[in-house]
Protein backbone atom coordinates (compact mmCIF):
# COMPACT_ATOMS: atom_id res chain seq x y z
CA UNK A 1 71.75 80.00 112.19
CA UNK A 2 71.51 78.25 115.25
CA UNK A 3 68.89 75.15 115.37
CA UNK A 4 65.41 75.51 116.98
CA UNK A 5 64.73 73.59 120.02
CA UNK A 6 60.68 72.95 121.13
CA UNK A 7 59.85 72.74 124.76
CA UNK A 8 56.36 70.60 124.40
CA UNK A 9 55.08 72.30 127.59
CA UNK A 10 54.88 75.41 126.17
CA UNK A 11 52.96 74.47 123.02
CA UNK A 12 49.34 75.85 123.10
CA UNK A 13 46.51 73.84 121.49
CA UNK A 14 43.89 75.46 118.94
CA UNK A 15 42.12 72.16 117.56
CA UNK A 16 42.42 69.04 116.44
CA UNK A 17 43.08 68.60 112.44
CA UNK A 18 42.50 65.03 111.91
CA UNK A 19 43.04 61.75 113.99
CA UNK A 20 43.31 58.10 112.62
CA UNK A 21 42.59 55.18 114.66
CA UNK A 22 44.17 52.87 112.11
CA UNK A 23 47.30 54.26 112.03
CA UNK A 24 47.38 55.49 115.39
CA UNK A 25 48.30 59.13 114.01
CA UNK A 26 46.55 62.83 115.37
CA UNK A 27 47.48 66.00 114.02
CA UNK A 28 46.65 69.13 115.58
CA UNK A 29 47.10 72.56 115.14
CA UNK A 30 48.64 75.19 117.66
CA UNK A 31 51.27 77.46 118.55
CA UNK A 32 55.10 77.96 120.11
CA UNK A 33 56.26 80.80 122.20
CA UNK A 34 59.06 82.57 119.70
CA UNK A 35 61.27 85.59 120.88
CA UNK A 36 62.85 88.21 119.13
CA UNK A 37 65.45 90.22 120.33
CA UNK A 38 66.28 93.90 119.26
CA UNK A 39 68.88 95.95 120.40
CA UNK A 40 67.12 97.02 123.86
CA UNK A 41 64.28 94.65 124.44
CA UNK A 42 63.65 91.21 123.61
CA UNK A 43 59.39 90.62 122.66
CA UNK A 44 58.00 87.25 123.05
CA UNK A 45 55.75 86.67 120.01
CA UNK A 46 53.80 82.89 118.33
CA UNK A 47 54.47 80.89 115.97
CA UNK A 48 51.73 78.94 114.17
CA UNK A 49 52.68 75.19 114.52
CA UNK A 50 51.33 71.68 113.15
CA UNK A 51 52.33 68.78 115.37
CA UNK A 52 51.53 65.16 114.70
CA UNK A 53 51.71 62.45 116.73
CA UNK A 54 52.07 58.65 115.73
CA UNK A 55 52.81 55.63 117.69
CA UNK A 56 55.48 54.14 116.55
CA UNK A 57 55.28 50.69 115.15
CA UNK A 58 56.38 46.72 116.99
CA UNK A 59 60.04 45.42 116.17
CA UNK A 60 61.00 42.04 117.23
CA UNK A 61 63.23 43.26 120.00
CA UNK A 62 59.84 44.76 121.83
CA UNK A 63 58.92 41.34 122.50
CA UNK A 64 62.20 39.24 123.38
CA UNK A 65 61.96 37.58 126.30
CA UNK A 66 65.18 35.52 127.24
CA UNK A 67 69.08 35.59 125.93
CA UNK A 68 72.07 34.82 127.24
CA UNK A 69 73.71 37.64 129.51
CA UNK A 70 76.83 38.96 128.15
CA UNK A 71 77.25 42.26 130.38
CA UNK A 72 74.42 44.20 128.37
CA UNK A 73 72.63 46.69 130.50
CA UNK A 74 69.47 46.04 129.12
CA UNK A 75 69.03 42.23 130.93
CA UNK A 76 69.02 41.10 134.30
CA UNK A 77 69.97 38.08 135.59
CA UNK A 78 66.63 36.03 136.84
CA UNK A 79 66.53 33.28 139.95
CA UNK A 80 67.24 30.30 137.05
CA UNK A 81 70.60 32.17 136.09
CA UNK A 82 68.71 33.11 132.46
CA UNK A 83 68.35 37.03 131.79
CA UNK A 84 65.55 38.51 130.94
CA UNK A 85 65.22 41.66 128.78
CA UNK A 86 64.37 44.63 130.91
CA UNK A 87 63.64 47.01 127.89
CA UNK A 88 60.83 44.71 126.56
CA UNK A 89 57.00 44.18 126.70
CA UNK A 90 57.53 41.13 128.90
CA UNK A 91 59.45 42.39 131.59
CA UNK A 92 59.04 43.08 135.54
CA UNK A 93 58.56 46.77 135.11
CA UNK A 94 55.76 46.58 133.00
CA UNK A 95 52.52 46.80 134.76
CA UNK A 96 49.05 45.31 133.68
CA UNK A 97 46.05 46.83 134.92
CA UNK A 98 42.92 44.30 134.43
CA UNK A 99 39.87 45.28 132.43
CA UNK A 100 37.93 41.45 132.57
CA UNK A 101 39.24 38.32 132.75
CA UNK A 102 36.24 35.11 131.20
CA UNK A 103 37.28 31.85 131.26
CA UNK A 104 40.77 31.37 128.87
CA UNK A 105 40.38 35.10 127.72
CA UNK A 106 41.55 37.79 129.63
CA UNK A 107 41.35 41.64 128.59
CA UNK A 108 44.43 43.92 130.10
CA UNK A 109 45.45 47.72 129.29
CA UNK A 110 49.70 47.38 129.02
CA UNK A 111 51.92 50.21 130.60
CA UNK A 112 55.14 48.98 129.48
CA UNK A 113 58.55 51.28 129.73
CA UNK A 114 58.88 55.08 128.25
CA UNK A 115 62.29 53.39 126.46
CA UNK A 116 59.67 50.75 124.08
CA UNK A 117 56.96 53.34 124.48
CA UNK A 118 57.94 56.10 122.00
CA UNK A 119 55.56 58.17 120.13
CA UNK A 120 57.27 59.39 116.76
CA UNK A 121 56.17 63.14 116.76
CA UNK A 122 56.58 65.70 113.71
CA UNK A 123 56.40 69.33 113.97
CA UNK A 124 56.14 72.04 111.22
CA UNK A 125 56.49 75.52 112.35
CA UNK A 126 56.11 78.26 111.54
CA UNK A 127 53.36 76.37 109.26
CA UNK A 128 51.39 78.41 106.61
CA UNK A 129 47.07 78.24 105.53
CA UNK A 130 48.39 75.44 102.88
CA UNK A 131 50.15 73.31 105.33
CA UNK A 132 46.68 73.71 107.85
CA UNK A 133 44.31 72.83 104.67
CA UNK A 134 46.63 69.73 103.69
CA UNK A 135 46.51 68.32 107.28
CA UNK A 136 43.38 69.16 108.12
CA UNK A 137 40.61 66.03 107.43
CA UNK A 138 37.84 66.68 105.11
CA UNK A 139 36.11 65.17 101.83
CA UNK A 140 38.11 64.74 99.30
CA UNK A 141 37.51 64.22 95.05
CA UNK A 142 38.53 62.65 92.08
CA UNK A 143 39.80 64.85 89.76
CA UNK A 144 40.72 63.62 86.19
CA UNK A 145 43.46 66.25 85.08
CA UNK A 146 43.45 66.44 81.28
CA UNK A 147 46.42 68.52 79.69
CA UNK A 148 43.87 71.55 79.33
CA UNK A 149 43.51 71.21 82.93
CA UNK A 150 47.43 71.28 83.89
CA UNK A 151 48.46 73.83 81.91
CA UNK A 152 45.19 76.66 82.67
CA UNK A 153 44.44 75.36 86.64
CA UNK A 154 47.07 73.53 87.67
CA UNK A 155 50.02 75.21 86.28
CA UNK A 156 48.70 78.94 87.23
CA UNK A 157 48.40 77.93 90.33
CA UNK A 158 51.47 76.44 91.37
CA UNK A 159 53.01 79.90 89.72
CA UNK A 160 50.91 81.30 92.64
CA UNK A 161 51.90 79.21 95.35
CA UNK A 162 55.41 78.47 94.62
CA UNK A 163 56.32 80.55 98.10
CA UNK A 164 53.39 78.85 100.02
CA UNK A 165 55.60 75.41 100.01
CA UNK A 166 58.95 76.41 100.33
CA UNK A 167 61.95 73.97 98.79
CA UNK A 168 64.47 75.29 101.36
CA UNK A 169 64.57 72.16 102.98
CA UNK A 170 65.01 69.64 99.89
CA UNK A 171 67.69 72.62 98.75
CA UNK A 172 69.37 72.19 102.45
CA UNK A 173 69.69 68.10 101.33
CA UNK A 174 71.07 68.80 98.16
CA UNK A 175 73.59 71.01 99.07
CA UNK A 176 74.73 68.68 102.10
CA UNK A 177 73.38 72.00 104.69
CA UNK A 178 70.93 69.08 106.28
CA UNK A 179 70.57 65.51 106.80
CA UNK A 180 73.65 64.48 105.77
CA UNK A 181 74.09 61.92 108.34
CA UNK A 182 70.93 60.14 106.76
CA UNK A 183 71.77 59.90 103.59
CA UNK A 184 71.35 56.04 102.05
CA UNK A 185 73.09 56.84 99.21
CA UNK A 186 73.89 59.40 96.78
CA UNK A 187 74.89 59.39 92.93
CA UNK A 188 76.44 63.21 92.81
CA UNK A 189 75.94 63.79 88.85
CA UNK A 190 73.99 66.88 88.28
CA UNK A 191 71.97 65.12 85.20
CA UNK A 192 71.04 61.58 86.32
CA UNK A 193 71.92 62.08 89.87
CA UNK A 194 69.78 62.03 92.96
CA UNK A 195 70.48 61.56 96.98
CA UNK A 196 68.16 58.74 98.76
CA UNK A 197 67.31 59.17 102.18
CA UNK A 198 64.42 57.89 104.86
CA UNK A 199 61.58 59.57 104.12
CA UNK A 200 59.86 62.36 106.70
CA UNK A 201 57.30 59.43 108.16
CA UNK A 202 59.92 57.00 108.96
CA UNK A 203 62.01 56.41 112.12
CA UNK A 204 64.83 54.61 109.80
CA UNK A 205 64.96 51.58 111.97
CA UNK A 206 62.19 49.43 111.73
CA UNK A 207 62.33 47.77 108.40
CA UNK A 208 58.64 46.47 108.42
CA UNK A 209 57.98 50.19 107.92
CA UNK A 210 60.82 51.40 105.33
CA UNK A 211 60.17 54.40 103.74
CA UNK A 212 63.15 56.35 101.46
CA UNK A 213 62.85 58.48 99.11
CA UNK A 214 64.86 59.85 96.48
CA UNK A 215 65.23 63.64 95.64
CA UNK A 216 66.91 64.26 92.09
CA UNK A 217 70.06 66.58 91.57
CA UNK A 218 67.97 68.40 88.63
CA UNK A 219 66.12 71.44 89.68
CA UNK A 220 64.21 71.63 86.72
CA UNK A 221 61.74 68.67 87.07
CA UNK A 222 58.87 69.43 89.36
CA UNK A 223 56.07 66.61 88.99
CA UNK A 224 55.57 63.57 86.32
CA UNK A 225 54.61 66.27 83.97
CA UNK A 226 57.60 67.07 83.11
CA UNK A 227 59.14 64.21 82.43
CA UNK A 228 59.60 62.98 78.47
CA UNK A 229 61.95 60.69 76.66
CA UNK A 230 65.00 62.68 78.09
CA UNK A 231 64.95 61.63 81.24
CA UNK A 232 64.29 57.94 80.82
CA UNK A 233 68.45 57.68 81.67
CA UNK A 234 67.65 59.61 84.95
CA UNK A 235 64.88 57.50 85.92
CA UNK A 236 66.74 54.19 85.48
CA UNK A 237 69.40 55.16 87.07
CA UNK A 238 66.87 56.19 90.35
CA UNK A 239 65.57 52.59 89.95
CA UNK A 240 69.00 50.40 89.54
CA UNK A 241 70.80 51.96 92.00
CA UNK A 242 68.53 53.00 94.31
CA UNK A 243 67.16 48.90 94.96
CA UNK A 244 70.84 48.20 94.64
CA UNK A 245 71.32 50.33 97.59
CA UNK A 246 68.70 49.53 99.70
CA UNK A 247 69.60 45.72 99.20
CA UNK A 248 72.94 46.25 100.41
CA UNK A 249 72.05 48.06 103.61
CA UNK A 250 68.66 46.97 104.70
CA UNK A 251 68.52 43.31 102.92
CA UNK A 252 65.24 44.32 100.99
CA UNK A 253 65.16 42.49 97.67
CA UNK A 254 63.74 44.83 94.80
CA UNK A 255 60.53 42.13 94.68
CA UNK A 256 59.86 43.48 98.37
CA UNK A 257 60.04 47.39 97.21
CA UNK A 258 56.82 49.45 96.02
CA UNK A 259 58.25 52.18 93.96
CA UNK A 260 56.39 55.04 92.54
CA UNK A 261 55.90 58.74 92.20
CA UNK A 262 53.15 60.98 93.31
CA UNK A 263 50.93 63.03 91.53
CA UNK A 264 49.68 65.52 92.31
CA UNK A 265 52.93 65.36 94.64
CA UNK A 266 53.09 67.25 97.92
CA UNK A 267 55.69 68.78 96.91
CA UNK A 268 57.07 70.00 93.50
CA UNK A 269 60.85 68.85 93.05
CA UNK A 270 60.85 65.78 91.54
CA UNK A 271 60.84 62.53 93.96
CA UNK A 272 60.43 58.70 94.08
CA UNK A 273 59.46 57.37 96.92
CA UNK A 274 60.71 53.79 98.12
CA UNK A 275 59.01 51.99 100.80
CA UNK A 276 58.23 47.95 101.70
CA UNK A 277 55.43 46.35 99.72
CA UNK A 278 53.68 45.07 103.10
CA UNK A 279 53.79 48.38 104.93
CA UNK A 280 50.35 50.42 103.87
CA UNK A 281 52.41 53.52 103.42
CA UNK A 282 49.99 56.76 102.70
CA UNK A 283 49.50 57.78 99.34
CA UNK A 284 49.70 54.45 97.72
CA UNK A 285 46.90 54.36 96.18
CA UNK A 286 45.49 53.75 92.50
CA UNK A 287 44.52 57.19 92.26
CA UNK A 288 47.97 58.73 93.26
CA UNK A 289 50.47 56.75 92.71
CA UNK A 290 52.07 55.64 89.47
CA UNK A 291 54.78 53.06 89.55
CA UNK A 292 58.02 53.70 88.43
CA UNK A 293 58.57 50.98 86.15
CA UNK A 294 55.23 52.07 84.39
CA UNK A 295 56.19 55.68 84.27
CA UNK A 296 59.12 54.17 82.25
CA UNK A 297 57.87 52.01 80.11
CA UNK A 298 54.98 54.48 79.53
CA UNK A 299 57.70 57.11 78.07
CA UNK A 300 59.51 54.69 76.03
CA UNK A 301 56.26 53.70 74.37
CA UNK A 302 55.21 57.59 73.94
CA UNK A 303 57.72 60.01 73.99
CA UNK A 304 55.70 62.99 75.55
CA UNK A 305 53.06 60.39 77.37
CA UNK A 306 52.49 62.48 80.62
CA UNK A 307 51.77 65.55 78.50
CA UNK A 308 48.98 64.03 76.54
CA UNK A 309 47.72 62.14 79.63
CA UNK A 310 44.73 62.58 81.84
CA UNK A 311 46.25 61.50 85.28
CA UNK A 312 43.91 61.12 87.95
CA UNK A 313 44.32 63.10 91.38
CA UNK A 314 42.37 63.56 94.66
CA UNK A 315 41.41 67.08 96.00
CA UNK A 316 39.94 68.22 99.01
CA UNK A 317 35.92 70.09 98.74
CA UNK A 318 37.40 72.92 100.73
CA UNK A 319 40.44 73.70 98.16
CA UNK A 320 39.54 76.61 96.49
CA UNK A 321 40.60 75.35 93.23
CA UNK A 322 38.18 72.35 93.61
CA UNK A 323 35.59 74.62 91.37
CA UNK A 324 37.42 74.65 88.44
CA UNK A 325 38.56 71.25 88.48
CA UNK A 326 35.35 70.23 88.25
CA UNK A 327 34.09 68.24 84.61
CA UNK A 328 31.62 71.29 83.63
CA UNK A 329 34.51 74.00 84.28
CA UNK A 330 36.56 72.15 81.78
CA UNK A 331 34.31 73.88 79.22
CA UNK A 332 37.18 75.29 76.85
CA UNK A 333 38.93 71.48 76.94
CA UNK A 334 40.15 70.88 73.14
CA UNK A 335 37.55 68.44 71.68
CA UNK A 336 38.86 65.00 72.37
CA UNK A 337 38.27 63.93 68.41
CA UNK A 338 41.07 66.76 67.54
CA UNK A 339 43.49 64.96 70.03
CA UNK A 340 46.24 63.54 68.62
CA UNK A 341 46.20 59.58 68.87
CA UNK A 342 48.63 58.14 71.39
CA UNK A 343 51.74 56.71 69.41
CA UNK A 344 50.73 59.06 66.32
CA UNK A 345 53.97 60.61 64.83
C-alpha cells in the first residue's frame, strides 16, 4: 500500500476543537480531498481529518550567535572575520517589527527564518466520533473506578469500542511494518520484551522535551488492570533497560526520567511512557498517572493489587458513559465491609 501524502491547501476547515495558549497547541477538525478509482471513473470523495498544530519548542542552537567558520553553510563570514549563524534567532535575515519601545524596555514581534520557525503538525485521518470527542475541549471529571466499576462499565465498553481505536498502528511497530528507523531500542522476547521509541508528541531531537515510550511484545495486556505478580519480570525489565538505553543515547540519567503508565490509557496495549522530569508532558498528572516503580512495588506487596484497586481517572461531561460512572450509578457496588482486606491471604 502506497503511503498517503497531504497537500495542506486542500484541507477544508469545520471548527476549532481546542486551542492552548500554554503550550502553544490548536487542534481542529476538517477534511482531505480522497479519490477512488474504479475500473472506468475515478470519484473524488472526503475524508474526516484531525490536525493539530504545535510550535515547536527552543534548542540552544536557535540562539547561537558566533563560532568559528569551518566551511558550514549555515554561517557567514562578518566584517571582523567572525561568522555568524545564519539559521539562528540573531541573524541578519531576521526582521523585528516594533510594537513600543520605554526607556531600557523595548517590546518587538520576531519574524525569524521558516528553517528555526517550524510548527510540529499531527494529522489523523480518516479520524472517527471517538478521536473528535477525545480532542475536542470540554469539562472533564473525576471518576474513582472501583473493581465493580471496571469489570460492568468499563470493561463492556471497551468490548464495544475495540474497532473505534484501532491497534493497526502499534501492530505495524511490532512487526517492524512502521517506524523502524525510530526505534531506541528493542528487547525482541515475546514474554518480557518490548520496543521503545519517541513518542507521537515528540520531534526526537530536542532533549528538553524527550518523550519515548515503550510498547510491550505481549498482546495480551491492555491497561494496569491486567497486570498481577506475573508480570513483575516484564515490568523490570521495561524499567532497567529502557533508562539503560536512554542513558546511552541521549545522556539522561534515570534521576532525570518520569516514568509511568496511564490509566485510563488512550490506548489499550500496554505502554510506559518515558519522558524528562522538567518537561510538563500531558497526562502527568496525580489523577492519571501511576509511576512505574510504584506499580511495582504495589504488585510485589499485593499480588492482584490493580484488581482490588479503586484507581482514579478523568472523563469528559459529554462521554456518554459519564452517567454511569457516576457515585449513585454504582448502586450494585459489593459492600465495601465484604471486601477482602488488602494483603489478606
Amino acid at each position: 500500500m502506497a503511503e498517503k501524502t497531504y497537500d495542506l491547501s486542500t484541507f477544508r476547515l469545520e471548527r476549532i476543537l481546542n486551542k492552548n495558549s500554554k503550550t502553544k497547541t490548536i487542534c481542529v477538525l476538517g477534511t482531505f480531498p480522497s479519490q477512488q478509482s474504479s475500473d472506468t471513473t475515478t470519484t473524488t470523495t472526503t475524508e474526516p481529518a484531525i490536525v493539530v498544530l504545535e510550535k515547536t519548542a527552543f534548542t540552544d542552537h536557535d540562539v547561537n550567535t558566533t563560532h568559528n567558520n569551518h566551511g558550514n553553510d549555515d554561517y557567514d563570514n562578518d566584517d571582523d572575520g567572525s561568522a555568524t549563524q545564519r539559521n539562528s534567532y540573531f541573524s541578519l535575515e531576521t526582521q523585528l517589527q516594533n510594537e513600543f519601545i520605554n526607556d531600557i524596555y523595548g517590546n518587538f514581534l520576531c519574524f525569524p527564518l521558516p528553517a528555526i520557525n517550524s510548527v510540529k503538525l499531527n494529522i489523523i485521518c480518516p479520524c472517527t466520533e471517538k478521536h473528535i470527542q477525545k480532542y475536542t475541549s470540554q469539562d472533564i471529571r473525576i471518576v474513582l473506578e472501583t473493581p465493580h466499576l471496571y469489570n460492568t462499565v468499563t470493561e463492556p465498553r471497551l468490548q464495544l469500542e475495540r474497532e473505534q481505536f484501532t491497534l493497526d498502528w502499534v501492530y505495524n511497530i511490532l512487526e517492524h511494518k512502521k517506524e523502524v528507523d525510530r526505534i531506541i531500542f528493542e528487547d525482541p522476547c515475546k514474554k518480557l520484551g518490548f520496543i521503545l521509541l519517541p513518542d507521537f508528541k515528540w520531534d526526537g531531537k530536542n532533549p528538553e522535551t524527550f518523550y519515548a515510550i515503550a510498547i510491550v511484545h505481549q498482546l495480551n495486556l491492555r491497561s494496569l488492570r491486567s497486570l498481577t505478580a506475573e508480570h513483575l519480570p516484564l515490568l523490570r525489565n521495561i524499567q532497567t533497560k529502557g533508562i539503560a538505553a536512554i542513558a546511552e543515547k541521549y545522556g539522561l540519567d534515570e534521576t532525570q526520567l518520569r516514568i509511568y503508565v496511564h490509566y485510563q490509557p488512550s490506548f489499550y496495549h500496554l505502554h510506559v511512557h518515558f519522558t524528562f522530569l522538567k518537561y510538563e508532558a500531558p497526562g502527568t498528572h496525580c489523577e492519571r498517572s501511576h509511576l512505574l516503580s510504584t506499580v511495582i512495588n504495589n504488585i510485589e506487596l499485593v499480588t492482584d493489587y490493580y484488581q482490588r484497586a479503586t484507581i482514579p481517572f478523568t472523563i469528559k461531561e459529554s462521554d456518554p458513559y459519564y452517567q454511569k460512572y457516576r457515585p449513585d450509578a454504582d448502586t450494585h457496588a459489593e459492600p465495601i465491609a465484604k471486601k477482602p482486606k488488602i494483603g489478606a491471604d
